[in-house]
N, C-alpha and C. Protein backbone atom coordinates (compact mmCIF):
# COMPACT_ATOMS: atom_id res chain seq x y z
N UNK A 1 130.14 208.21 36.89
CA UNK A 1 129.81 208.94 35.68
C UNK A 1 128.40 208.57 35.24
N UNK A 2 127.64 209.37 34.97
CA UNK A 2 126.22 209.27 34.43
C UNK A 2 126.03 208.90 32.98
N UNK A 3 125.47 208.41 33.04
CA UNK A 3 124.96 207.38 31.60
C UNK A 3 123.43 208.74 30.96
N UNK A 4 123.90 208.68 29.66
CA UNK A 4 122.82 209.78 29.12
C UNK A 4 121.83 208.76 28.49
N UNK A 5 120.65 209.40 28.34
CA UNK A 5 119.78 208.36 27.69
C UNK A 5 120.07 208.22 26.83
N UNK A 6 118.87 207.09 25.89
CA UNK A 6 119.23 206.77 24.68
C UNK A 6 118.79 208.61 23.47
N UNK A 7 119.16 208.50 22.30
CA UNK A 7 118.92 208.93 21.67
C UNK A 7 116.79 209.16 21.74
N UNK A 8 116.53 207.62 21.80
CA UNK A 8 115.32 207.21 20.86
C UNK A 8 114.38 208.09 22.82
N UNK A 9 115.04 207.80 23.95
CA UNK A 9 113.98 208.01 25.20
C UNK A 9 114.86 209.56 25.43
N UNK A 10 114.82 210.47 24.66
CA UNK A 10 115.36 211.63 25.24
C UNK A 10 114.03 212.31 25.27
N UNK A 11 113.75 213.49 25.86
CA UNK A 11 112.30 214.35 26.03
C UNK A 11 112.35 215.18 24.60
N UNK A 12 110.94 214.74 24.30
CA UNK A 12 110.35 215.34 22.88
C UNK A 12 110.28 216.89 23.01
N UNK A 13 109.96 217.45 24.36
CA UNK A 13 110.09 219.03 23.84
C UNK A 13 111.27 219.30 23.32
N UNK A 14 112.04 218.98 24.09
CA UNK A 14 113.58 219.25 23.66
C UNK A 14 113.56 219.93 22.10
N UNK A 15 112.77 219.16 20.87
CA UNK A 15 113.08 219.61 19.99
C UNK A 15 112.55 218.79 18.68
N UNK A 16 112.99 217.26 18.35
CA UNK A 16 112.63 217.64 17.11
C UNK A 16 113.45 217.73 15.90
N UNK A 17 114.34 218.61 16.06
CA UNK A 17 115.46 219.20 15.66
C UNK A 17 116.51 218.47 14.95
N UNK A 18 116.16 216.73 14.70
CA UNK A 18 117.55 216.22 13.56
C UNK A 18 117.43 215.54 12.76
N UNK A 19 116.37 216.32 11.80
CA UNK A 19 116.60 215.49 10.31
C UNK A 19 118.00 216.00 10.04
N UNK A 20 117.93 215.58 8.83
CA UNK A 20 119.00 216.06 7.80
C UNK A 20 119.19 217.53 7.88
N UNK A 21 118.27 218.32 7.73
CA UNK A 21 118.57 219.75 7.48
C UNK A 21 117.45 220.42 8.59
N UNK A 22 117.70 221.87 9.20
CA UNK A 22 116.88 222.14 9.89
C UNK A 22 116.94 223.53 9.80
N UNK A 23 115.46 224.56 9.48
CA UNK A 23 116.02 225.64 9.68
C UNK A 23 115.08 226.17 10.13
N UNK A 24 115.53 227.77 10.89
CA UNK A 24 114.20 228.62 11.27
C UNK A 24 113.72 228.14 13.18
N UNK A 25 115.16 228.01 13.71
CA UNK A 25 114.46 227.77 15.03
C UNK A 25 114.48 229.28 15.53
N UNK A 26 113.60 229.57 16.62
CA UNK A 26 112.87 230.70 17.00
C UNK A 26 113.47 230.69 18.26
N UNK A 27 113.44 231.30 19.16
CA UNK A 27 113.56 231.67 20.66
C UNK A 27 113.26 230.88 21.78
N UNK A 28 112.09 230.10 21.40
CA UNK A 28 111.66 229.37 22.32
C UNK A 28 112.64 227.76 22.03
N UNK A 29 112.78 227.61 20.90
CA UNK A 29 113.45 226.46 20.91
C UNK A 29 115.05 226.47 21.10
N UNK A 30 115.75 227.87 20.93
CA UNK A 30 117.06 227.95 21.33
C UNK A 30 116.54 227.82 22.80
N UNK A 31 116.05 227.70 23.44
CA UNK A 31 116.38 228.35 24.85
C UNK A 31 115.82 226.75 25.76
N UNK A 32 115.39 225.99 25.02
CA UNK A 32 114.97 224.77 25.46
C UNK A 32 116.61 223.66 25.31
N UNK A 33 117.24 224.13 23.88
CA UNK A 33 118.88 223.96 24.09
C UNK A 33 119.75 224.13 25.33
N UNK A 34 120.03 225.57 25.18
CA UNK A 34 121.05 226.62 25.75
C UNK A 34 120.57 226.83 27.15
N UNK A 35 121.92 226.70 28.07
CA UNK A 35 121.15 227.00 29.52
C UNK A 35 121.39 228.58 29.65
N UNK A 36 121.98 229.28 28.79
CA UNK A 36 122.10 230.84 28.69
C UNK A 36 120.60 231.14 28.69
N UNK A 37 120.89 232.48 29.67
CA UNK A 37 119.78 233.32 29.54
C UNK A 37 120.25 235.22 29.64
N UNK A 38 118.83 235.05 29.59
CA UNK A 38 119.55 237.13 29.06
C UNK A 38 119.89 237.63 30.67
N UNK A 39 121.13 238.56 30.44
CA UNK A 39 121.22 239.26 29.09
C UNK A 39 122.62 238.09 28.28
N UNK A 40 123.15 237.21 28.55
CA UNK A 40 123.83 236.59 27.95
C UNK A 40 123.78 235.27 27.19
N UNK A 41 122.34 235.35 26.94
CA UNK A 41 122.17 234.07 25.38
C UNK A 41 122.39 234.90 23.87
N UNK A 42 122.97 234.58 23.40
CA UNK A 42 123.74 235.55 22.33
C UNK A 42 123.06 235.23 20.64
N UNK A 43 122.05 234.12 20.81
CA UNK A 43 121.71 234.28 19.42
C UNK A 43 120.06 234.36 19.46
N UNK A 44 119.98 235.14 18.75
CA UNK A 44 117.74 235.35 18.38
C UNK A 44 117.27 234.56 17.93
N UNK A 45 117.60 233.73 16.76
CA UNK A 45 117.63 232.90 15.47
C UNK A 45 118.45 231.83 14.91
N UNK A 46 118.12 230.91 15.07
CA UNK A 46 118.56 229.82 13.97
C UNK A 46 118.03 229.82 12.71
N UNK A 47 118.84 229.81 11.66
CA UNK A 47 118.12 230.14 10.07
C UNK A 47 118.56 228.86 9.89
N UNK A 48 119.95 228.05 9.57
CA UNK A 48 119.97 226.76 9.25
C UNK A 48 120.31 226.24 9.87
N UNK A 49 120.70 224.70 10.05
CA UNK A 49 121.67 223.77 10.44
C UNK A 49 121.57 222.93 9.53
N UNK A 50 122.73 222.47 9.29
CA UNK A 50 123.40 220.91 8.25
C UNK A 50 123.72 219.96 9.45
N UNK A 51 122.94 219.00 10.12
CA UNK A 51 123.73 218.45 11.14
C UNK A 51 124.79 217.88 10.72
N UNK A 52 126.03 218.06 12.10
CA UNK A 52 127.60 217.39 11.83
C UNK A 52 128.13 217.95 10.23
N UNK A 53 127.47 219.12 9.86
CA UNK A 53 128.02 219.81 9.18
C UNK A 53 128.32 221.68 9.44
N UNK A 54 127.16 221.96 9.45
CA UNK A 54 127.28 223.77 9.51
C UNK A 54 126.15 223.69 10.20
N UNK A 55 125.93 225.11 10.75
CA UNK A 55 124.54 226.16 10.99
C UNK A 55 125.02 227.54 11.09
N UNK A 56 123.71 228.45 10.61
CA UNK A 56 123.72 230.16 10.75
C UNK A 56 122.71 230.44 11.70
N UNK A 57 123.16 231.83 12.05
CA UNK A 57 122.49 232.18 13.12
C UNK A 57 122.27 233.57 12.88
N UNK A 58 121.10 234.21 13.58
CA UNK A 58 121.34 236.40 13.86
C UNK A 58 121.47 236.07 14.55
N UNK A 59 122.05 237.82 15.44
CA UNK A 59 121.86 238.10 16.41
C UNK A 59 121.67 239.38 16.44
N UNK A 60 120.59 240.37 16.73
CA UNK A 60 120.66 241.79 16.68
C UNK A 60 120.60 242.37 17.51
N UNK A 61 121.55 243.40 16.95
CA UNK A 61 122.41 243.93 18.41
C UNK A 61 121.45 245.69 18.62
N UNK A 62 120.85 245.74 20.26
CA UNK A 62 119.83 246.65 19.99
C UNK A 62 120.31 247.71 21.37
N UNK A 63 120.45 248.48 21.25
CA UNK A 63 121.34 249.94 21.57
C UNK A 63 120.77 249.71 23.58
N UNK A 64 119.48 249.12 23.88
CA UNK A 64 119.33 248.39 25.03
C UNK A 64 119.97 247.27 25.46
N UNK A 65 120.94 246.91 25.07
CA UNK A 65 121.50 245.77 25.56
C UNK A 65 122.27 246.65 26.82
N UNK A 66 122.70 245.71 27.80
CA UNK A 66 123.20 246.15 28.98
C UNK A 66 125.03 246.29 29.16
N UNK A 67 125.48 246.24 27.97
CA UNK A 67 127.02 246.00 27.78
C UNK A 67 126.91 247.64 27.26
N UNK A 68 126.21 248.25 26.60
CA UNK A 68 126.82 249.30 26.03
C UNK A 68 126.49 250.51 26.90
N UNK A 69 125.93 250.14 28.09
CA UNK A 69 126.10 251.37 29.06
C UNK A 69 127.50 251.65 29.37
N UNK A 70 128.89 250.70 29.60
CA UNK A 70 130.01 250.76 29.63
C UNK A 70 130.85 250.60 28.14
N UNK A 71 130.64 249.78 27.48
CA UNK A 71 131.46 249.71 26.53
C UNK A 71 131.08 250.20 24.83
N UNK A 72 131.00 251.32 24.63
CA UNK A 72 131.60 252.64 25.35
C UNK A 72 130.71 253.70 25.02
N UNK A 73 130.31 254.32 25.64
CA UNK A 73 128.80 255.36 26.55
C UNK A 73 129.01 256.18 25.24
N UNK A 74 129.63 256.81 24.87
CA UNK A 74 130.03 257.89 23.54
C UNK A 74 129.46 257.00 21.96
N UNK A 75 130.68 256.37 22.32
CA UNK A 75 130.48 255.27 20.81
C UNK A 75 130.30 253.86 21.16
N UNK A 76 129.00 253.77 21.38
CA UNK A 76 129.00 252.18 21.54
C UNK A 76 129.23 250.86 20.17
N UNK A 77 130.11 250.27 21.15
CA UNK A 77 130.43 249.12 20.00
C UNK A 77 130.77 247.84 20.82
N UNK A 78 130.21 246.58 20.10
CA UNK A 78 129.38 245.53 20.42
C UNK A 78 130.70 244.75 20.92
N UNK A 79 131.17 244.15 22.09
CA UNK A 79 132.14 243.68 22.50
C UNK A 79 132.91 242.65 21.08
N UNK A 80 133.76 242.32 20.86
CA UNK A 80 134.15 241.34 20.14
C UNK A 80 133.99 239.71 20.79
N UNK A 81 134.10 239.68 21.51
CA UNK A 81 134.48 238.51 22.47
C UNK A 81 133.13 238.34 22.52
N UNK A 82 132.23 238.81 22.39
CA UNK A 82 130.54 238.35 22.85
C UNK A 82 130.56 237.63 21.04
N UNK A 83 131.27 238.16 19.82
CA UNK A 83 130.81 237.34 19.35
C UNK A 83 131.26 236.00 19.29
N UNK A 84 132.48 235.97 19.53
CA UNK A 84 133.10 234.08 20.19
C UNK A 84 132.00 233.86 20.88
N UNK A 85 131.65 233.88 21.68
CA UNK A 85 130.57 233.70 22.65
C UNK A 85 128.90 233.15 21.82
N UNK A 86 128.82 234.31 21.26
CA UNK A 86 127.50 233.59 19.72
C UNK A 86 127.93 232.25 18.95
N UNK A 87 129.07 232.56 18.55
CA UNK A 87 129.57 231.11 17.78
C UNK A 87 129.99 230.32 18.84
N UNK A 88 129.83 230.20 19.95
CA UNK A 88 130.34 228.93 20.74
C UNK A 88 128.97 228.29 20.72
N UNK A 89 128.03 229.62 21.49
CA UNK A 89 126.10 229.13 21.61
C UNK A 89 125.43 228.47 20.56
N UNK A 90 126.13 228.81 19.26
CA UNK A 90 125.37 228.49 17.73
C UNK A 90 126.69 226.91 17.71
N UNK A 91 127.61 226.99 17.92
CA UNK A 91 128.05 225.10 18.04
C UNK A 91 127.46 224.66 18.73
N UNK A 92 127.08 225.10 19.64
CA UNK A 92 126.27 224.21 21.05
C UNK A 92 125.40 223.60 20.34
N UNK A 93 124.29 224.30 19.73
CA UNK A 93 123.21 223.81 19.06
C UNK A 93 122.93 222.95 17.88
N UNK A 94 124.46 222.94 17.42
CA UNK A 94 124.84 222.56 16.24
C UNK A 94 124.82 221.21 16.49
N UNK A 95 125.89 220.62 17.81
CA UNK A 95 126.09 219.19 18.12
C UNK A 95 125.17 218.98 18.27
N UNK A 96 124.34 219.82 19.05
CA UNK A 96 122.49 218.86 19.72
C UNK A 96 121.86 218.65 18.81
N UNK A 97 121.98 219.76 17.48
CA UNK A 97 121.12 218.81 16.21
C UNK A 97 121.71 217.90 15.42
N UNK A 98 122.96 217.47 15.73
CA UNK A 98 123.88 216.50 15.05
C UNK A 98 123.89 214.97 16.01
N UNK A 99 122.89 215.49 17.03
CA UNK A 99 122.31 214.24 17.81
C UNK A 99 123.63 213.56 18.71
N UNK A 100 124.15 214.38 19.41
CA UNK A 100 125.59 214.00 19.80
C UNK A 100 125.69 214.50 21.45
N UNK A 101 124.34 215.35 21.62
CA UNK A 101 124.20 215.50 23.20
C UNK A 101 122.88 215.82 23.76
N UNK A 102 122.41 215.58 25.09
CA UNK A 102 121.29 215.98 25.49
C UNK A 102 121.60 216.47 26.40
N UNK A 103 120.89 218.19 26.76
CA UNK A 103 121.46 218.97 27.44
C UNK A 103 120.57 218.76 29.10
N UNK A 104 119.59 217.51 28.90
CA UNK A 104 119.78 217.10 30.38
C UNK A 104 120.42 216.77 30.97
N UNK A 105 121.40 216.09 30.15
CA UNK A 105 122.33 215.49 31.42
C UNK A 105 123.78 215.98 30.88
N UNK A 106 123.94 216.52 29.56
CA UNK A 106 124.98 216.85 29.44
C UNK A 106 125.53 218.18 29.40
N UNK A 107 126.20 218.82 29.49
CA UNK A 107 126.72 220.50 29.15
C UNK A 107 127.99 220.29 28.22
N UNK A 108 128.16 221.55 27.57
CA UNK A 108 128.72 221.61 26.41
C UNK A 108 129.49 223.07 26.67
N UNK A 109 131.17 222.45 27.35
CA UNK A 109 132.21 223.29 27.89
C UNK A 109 132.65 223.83 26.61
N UNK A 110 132.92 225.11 26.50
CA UNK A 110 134.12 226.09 25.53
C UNK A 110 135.38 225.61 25.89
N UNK A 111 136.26 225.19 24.68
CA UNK A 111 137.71 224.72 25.49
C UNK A 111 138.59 224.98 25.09
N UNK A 112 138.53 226.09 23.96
CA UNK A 112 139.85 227.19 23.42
C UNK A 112 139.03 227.88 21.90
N UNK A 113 139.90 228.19 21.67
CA UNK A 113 140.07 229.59 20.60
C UNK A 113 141.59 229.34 20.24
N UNK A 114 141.50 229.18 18.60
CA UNK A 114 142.63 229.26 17.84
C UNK A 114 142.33 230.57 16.65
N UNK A 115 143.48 231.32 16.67
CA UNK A 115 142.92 232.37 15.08
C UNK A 115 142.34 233.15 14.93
N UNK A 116 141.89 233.86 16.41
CA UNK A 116 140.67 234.70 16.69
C UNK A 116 141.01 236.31 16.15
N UNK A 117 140.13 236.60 14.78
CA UNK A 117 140.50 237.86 14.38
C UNK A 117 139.28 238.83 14.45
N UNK A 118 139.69 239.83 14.99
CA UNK A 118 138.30 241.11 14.51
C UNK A 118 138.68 242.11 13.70
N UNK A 119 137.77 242.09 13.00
CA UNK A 119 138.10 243.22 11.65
C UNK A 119 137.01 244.24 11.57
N UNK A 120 136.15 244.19 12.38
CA UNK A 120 135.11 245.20 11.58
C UNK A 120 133.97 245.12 13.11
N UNK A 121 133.97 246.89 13.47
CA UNK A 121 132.95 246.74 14.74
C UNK A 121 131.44 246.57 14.07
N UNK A 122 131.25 246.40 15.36
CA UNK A 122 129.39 245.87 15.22
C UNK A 122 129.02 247.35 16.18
N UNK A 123 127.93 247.72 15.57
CA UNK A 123 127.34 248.84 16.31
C UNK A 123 126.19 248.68 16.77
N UNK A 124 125.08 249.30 17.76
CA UNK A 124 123.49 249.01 17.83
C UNK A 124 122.48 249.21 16.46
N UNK A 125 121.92 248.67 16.36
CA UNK A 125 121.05 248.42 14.83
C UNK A 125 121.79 247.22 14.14
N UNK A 126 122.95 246.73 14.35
CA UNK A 126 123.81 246.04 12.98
C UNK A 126 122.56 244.74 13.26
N UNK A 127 122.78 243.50 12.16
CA UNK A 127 122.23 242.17 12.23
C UNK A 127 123.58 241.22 12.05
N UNK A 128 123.61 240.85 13.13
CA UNK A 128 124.83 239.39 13.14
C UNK A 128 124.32 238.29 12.62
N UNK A 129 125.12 238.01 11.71
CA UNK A 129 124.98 236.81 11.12
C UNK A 129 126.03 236.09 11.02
N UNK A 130 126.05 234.55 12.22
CA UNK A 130 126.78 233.61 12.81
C UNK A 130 126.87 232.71 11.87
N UNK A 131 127.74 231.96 11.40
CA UNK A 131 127.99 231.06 11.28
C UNK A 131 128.98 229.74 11.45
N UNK A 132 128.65 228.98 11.57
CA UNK A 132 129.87 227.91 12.07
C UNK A 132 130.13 226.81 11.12
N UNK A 133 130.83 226.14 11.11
CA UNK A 133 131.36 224.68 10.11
C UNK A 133 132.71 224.09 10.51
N UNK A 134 132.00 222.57 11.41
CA UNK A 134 132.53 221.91 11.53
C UNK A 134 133.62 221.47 10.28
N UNK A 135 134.70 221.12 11.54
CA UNK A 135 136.36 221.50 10.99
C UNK A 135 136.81 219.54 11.55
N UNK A 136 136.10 219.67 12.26
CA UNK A 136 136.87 218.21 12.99
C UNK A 136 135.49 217.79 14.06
N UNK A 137 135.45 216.69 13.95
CA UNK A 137 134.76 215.93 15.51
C UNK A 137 135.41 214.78 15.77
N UNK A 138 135.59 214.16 17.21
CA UNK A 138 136.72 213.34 17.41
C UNK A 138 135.54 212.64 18.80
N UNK A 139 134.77 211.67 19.12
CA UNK A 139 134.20 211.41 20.49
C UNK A 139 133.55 212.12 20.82
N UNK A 140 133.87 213.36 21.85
CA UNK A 140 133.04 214.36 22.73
C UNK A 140 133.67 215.38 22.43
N UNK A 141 134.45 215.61 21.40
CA UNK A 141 135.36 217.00 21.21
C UNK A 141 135.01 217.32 19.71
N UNK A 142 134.46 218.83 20.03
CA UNK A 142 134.55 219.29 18.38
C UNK A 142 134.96 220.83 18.18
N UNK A 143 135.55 220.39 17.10
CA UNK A 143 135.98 221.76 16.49
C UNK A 143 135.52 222.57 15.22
N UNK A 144 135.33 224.07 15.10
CA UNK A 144 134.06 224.58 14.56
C UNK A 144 135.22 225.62 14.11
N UNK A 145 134.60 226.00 12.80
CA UNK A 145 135.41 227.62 12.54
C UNK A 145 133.80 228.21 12.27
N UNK A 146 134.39 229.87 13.12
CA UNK A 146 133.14 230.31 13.38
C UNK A 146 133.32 231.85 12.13
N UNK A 147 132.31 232.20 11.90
CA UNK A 147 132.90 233.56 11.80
C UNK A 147 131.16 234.67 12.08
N UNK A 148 131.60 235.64 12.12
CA UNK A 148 130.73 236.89 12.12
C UNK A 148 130.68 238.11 11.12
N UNK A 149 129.23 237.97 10.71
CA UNK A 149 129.22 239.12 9.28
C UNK A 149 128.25 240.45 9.46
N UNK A 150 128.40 241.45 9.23
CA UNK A 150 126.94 242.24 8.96
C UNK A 150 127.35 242.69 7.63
N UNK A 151 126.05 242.59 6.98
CA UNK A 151 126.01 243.05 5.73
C UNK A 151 127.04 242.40 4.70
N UNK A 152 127.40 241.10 4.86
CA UNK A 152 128.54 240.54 4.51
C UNK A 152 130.03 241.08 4.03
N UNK A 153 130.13 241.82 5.56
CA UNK A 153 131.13 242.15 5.78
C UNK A 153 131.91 241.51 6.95
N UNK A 154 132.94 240.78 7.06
CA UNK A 154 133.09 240.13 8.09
C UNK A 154 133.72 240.72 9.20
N UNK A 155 133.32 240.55 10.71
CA UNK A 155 133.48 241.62 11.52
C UNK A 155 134.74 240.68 12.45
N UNK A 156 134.71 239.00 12.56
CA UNK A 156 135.19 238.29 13.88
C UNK A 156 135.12 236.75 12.69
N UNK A 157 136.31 236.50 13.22
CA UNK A 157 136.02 234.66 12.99
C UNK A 157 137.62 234.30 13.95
N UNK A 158 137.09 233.05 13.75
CA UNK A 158 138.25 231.89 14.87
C UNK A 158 138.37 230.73 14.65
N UNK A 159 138.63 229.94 15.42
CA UNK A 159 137.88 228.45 15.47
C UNK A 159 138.07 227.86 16.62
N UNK A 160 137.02 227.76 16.98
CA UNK A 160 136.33 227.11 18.29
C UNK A 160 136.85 225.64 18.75
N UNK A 161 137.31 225.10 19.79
CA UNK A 161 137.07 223.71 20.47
C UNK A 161 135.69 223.95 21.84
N UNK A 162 135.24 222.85 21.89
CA UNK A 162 134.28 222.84 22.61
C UNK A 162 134.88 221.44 23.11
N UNK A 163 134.10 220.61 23.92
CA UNK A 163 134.00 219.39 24.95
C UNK A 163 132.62 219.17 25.30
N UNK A 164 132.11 218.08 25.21
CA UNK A 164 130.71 217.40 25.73
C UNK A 164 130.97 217.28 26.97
N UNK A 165 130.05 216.96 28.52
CA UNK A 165 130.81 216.87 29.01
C UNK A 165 128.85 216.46 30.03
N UNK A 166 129.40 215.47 31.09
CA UNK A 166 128.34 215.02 31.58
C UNK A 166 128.26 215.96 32.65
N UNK A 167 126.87 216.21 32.63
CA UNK A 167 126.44 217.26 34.02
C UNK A 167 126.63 216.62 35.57
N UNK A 168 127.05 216.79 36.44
CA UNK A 168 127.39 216.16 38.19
C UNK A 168 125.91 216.10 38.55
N UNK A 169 125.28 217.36 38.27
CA UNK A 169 124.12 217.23 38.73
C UNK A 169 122.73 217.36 37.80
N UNK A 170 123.21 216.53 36.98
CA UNK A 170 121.97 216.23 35.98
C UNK A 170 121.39 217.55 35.38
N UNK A 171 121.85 218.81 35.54
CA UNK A 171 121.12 220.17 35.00
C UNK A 171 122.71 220.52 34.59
N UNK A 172 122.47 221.06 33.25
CA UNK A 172 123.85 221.93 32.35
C UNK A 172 124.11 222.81 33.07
């Protein structure tokens, strides 16, 4: 099993990213996180994080995305399950600014869904707005209730388990 560095010798691009409060990360710094890439990195924006507490996120959903050539060509509407998928990406980021993983050596497994409701479709033009709040952390296991809004209307929420989990080959 691989030993992660310390906190204090982890790589400075990385981020930055854990005072107390953090908000306003941009594209370039989700993506220095997240080993997602398009078309399936699911958030544009970080607006806050509370580390080991909460963070919000967009995501805007734009009539070029490559899901709505199939789902569905008439009336397109934004998978539900892609937004579990945003709130798993927006915990991901959440632990890394809660200083609890480094995604060199570690990856950060999805490891269920409890409660998962959709109430309200997302269409092309809508603005997703993610948010998550830690419910529980236990070691390398955390649990997040997520939900999804446009226009604060809520479209999806659940609550997430995730797992830390050391990379075999040193890349997430």
């Amino acid at each position: 099993m691989k030993r992660s560095p310390s906190p204090s010798s982890r790589a400075s691009d990385a981020g930055a990213l854990r005072p107390d409060r953090c908000a306003n990360l941009d594209i370039t710094k989700i993506l220095r996180i997240l080993p997602h890439r398009a078309p399936f990195l699911l958030i544009d924006r970080v607006l806050d994080i509370e580390p080991r507490k909460s963070a919000r996120a967009v995501k805007c959903v734009s009539i070029n995305e490559p899901v709505f050539q199939g789902h569905f060509p008439n009336v397109p509407i934004f998978p539900a399950v892609l937004c579990l998928e945003a709130m798993a990406q927006l915990m991901c980021v959440l632990v890394y600014a809660s200083d609890a993983m480094d995604p060199s050596y570690q990856r950060f497994a999805f490891a269920g869904i409890d409660h998962a409701k959709f109430r309200h479709p997302i269409t092309p033009g809508d603005q997703i707005v993610i948010s998550v709040r830690v419910l529980q952390h236990r070691s390398n296991i955390w649990k997040c209730e997520g939900l999804a809004t446009v226009d604060d209307v809520v479209c999806a929420e659940a609550e997430l388990l995730a797992a830390i989990q050391d990379s075999d080959d040193g890349m997430p």
